[in-house]
Every structure is written in structure tokens, then in C-alpha cells.
Protein backbone atom coordinates (compact mmCIF):
# COMPACT_ATOMS: atom_id res chain seq x y z
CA UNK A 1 -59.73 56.79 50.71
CA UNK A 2 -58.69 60.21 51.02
CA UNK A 3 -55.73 61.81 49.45
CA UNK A 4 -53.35 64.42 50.03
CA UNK A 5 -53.96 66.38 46.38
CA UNK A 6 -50.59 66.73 44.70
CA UNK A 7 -49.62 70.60 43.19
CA UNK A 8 -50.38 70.17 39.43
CA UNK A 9 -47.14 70.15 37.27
CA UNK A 10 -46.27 72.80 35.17
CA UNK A 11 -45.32 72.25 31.10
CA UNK A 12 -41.82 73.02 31.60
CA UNK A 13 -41.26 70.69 34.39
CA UNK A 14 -38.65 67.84 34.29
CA UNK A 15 -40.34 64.54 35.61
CA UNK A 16 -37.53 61.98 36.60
CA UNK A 17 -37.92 59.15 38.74
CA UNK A 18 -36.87 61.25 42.05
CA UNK A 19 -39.59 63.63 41.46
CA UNK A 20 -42.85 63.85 44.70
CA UNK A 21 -45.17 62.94 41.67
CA UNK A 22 -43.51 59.89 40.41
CA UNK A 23 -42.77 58.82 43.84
CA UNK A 24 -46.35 59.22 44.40
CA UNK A 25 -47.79 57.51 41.34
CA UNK A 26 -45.52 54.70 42.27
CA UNK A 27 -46.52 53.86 45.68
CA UNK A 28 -50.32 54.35 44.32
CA UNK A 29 -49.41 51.32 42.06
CA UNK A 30 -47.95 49.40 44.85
CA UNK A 31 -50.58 49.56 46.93
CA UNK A 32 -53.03 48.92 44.56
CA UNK A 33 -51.07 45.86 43.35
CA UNK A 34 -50.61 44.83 47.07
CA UNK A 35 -54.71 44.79 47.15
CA UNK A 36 -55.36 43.10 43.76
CA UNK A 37 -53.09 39.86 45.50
CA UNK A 38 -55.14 40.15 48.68
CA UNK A 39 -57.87 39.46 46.73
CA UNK A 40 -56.43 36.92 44.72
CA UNK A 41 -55.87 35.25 47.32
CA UNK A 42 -59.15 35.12 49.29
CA UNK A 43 -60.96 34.72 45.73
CA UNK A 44 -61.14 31.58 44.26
CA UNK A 45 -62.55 30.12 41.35
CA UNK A 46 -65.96 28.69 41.71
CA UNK A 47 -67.81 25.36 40.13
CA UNK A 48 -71.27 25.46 38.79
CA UNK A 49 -71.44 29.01 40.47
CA UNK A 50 -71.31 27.47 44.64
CA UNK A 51 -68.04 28.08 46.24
CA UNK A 52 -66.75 25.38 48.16
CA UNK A 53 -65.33 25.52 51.73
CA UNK A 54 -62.88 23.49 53.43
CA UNK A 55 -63.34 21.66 56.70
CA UNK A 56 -61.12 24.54 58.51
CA UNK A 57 -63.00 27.33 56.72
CA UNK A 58 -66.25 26.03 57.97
CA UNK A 59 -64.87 25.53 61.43
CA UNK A 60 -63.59 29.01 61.66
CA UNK A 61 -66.81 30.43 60.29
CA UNK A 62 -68.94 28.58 62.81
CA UNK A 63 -66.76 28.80 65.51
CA UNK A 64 -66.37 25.15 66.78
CA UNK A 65 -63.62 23.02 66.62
CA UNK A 66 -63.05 20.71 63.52
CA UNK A 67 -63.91 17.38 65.64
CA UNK A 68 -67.58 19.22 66.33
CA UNK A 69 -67.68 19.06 62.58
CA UNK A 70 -66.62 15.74 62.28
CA UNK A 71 -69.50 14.79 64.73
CA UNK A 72 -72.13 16.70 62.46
CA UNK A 73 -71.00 14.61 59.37
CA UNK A 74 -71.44 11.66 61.59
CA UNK A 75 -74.53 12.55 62.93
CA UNK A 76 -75.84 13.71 59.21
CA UNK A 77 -76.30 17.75 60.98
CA UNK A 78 -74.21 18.74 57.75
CA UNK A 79 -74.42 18.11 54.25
CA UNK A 80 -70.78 17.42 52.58
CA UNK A 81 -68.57 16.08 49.73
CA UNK A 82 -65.45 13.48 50.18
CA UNK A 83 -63.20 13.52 47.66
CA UNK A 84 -60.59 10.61 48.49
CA UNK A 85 -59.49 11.03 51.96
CA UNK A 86 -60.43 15.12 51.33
CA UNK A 87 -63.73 17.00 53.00
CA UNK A 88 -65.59 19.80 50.98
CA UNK A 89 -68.86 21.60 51.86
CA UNK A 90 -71.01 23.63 49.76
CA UNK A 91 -71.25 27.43 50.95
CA UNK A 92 -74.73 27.11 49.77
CA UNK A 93 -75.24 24.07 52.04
CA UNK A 94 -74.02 25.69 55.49
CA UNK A 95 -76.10 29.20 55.14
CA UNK A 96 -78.89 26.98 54.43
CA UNK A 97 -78.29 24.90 57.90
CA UNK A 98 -77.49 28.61 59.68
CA UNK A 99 -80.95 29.88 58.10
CA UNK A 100 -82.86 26.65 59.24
CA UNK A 101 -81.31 26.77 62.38
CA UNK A 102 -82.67 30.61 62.98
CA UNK A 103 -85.04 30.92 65.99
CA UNK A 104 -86.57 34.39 65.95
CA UNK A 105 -86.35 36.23 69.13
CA UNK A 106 -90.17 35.83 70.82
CA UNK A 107 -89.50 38.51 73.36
CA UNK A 108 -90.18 42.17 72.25
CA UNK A 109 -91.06 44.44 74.99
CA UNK A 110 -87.52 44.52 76.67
């Protein structure tokens, strides 16, 4: 990200709180804060190293509805862990059935 440069203080200059560099240094901290939560938030801890995805994560990432999913489970498309009455699925798991699922393209000359 690109900056507007700020004009270097002098040594005899009084900082106080109302001053353009303060004001500046402080809204560089905000923002940065404001990132560090963003990604805080979309982070999360993982287990064993494989993040794990909720049924309405993986739905969103594939693009079908959660009762498509359901069906998979059913059917036994889609690997998955049930934790009481709670759904899981390994990331690992679902870019392995994306990958598998990968036909190559057999036309060249377009």
C-alpha cells in the first residue's frame, strides 16, 4: 500500500496529540489493528495440522445448497466427522474429492 510520505519533523518541534504526525501514526495503528481482528477471525486454530470446515463452509465453497451435502453424506460422495448432533469435514478431505473429481479438458485446438 502506498503512502502519502509525511514532511520529516524537525528537533525543535512540539509533538502533541493534535499534531498531522500523531494523527497519522494513530490511524496507521488502527488500521492495522482493524486487520490483525480480520484475521483473527477467519483464522482458526487447527488439530493435528488439518483445518476443519463446517457444513455451511463447505456448502459455500462448493456452491450447493446444504441438503446437496446432506445427500453426499448419505450417498458416502463425502468423507465427514459427527460429533453429537454436529457435522465436521476435513479441508484435506474435500480438495481431495475436488482433485479426484478433475476431468482434464480433452479439447485443445479451439
Amino acid at each position: 500500500m502506498i503512502t502519502k510520505s509525511r514532511k520529516p519533523m524537525n528537533d525543535n518541534q512540539l509533538i502533541t496529540k493534535e499534531s498531522e504526525w500523531i494523527a497519522y501514526f494513530t490511524s496507521s495503528i488502527e488500521r492495522i489493528i482493524a486487520k490483525m481482528e480480520r484475521m483473527k477471525k477467519d483464522c482458526r486454530p487447527t488439530l493435528g495440522g488439518e483445518n476443519f470446515l463446517t457444513d455451511k463452509e463447505v456448502a459455500e465453497r462448493l456452491r450447493i445448497s446444504r441438503r446437496t451435502l446432506q445427500e453426499y453424506r448419505n450417498e458416502g460422495r463425502i468423507s465427514y466427522i459427527q460429533l453429537g448432533g454436529k457435522i465436521i469435514y476435513k479441508e484435506s478431505d474435500i480438495e481431495r474429492l475436488l482433485k479426484d473429481g478433475y476431468r482434464e479438458a480433452y479439447l485443445t485446438d479451439l
